[in-house]
C-alpha atoms as a PDB file:
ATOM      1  CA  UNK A   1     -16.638   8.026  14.562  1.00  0.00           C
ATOM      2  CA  UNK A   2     -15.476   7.561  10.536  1.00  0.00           C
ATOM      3  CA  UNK A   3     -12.802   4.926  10.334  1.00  0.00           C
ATOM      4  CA  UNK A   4      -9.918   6.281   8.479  1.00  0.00           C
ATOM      5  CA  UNK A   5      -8.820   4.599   5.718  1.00  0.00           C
ATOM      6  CA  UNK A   6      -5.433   4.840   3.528  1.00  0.00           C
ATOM      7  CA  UNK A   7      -4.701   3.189   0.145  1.00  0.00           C
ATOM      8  CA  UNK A   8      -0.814   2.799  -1.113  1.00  0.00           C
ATOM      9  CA  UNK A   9      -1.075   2.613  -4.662  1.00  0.00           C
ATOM     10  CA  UNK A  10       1.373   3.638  -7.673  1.00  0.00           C
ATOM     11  CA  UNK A  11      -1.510   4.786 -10.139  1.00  0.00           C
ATOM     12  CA  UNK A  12      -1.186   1.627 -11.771  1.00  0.00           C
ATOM     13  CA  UNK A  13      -3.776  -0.742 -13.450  1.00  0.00           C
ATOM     14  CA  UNK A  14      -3.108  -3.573 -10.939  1.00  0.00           C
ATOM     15  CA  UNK A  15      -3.630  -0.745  -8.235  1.00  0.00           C
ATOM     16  CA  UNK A  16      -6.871   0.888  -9.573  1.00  0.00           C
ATOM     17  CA  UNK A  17      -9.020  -2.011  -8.980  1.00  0.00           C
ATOM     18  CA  UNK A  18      -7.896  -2.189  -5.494  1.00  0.00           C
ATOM     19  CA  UNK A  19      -8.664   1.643  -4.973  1.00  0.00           C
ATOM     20  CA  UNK A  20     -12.115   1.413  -6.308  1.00  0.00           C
ATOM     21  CA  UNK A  21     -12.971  -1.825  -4.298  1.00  0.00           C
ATOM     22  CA  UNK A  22     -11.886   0.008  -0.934  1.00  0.00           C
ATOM     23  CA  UNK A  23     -14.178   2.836  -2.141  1.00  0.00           C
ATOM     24  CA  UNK A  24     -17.065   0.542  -3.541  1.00  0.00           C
ATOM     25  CA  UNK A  25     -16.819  -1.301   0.322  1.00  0.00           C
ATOM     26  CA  UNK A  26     -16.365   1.829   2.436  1.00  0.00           C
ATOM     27  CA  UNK A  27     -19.495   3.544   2.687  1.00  0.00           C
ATOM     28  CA  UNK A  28     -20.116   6.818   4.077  1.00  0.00           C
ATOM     29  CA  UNK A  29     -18.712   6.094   7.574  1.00  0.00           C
ATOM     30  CA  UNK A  30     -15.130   5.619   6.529  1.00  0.00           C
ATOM     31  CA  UNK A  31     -12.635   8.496   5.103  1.00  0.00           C
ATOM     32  CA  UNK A  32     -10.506   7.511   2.028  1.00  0.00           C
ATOM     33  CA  UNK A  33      -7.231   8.910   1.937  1.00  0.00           C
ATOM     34  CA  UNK A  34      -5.119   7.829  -1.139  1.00  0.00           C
ATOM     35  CA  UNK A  35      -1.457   8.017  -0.954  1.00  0.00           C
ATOM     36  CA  UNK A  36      -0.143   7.765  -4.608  1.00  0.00           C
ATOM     37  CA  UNK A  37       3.770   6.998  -4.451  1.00  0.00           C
ATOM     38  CA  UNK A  38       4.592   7.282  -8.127  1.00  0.00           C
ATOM     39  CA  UNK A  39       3.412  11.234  -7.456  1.00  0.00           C
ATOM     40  CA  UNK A  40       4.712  11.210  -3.855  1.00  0.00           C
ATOM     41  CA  UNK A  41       2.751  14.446  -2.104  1.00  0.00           C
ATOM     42  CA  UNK A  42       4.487  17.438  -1.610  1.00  0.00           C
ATOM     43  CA  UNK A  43       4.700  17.561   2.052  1.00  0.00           C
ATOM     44  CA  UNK A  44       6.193  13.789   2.043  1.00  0.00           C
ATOM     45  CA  UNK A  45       3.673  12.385   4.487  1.00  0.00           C
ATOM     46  CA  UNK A  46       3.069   9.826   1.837  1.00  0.00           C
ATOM     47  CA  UNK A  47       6.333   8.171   2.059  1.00  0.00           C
ATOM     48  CA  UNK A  48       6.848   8.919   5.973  1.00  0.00           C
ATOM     49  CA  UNK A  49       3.403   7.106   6.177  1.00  0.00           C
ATOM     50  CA  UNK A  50       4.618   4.254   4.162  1.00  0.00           C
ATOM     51  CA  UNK A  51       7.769   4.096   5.778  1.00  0.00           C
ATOM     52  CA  UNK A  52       5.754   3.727   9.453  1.00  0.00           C
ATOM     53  CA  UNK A  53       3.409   1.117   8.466  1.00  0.00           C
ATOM     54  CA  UNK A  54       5.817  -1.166   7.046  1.00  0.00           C
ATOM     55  CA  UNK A  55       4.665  -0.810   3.233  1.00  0.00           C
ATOM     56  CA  UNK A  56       6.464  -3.230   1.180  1.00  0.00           C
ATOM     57  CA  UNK A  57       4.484  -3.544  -1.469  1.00  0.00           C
ATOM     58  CA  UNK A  58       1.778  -1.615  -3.461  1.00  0.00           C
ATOM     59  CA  UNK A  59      -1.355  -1.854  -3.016  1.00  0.00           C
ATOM     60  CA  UNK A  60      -1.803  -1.966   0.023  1.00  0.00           C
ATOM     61  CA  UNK A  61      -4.545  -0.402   2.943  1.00  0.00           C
ATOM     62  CA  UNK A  62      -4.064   0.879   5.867  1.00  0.00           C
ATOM     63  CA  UNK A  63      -7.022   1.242   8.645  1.00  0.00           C
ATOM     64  CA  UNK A  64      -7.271   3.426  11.703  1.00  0.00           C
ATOM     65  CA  UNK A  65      -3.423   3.288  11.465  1.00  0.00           C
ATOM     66  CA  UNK A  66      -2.645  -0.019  11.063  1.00  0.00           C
ATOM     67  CA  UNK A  67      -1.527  -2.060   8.108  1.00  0.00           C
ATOM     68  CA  UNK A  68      -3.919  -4.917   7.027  1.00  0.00           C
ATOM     69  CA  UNK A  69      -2.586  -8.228   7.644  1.00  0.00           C
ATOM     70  CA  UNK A  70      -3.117  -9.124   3.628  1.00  0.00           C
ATOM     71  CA  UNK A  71      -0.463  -6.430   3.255  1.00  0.00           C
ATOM     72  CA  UNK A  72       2.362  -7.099   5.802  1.00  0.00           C
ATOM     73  CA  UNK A  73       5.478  -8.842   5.463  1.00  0.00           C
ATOM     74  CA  UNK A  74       5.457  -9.398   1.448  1.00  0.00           C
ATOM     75  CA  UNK A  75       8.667  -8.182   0.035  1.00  0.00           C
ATOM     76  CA  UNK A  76      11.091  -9.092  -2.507  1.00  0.00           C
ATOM     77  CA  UNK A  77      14.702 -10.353  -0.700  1.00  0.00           C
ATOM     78  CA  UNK A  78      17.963 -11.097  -1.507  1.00  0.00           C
ATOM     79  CA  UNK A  79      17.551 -14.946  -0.896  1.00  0.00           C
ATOM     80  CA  UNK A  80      14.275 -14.947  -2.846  1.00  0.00           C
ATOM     81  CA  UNK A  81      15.961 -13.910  -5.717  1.00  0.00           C
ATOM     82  CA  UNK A  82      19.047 -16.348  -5.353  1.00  0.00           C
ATOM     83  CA  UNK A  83      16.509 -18.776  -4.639  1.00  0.00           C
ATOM     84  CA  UNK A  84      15.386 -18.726  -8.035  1.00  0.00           C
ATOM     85  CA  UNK A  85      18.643 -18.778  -9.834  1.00  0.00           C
ATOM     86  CA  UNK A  86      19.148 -15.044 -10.193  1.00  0.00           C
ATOM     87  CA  UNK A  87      22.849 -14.349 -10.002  1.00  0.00           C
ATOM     88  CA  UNK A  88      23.711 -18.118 -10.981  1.00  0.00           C
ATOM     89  CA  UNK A  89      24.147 -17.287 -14.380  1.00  0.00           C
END
């Protein structure tokens, strides 16, 4: 059974190395799906995907359906920001 994997990325140059280490690691008993967000697809699968595995930041890899650990709970908050002074000004 192929392991399905799917990449996050916004076609960017800190994404690309990401995308081509997933593909250099695969092998042939994995299937590569690459969701690019900057394009979003059509049919909006992208982003519903996204929105169901918690994406919170790009890149990030998804396998068999679940988001790697590396790529979970990373996002940008309110606090973080006042945190550092933004808004103090």
């Amino acid at each position: 059974m192929k392991r399905e994997i799917e990449i996050f990325t916004a076609g960017c140059p800190v994404c690309e190395p990401v995308v081509q280490l997933v593909k250099d690691t695969a092998g042939d008993d994995c299937e590569i799906t690459i969701h690019n967000l900057s394009e979003q697809c059509e049919s909006k699968i992208c982003v519903t995907k996204m929105e169901e595995y918690g994406v919170k930041r790009l890149p990030a890899v998804a396998v068999d359906g679940k988001l790697l650990s590396c790529c979970t709970n990373i996002e940008i908050t309110k606090d973080d920001l006042i945190n550092a002074g933004i808004g103090s000004c």
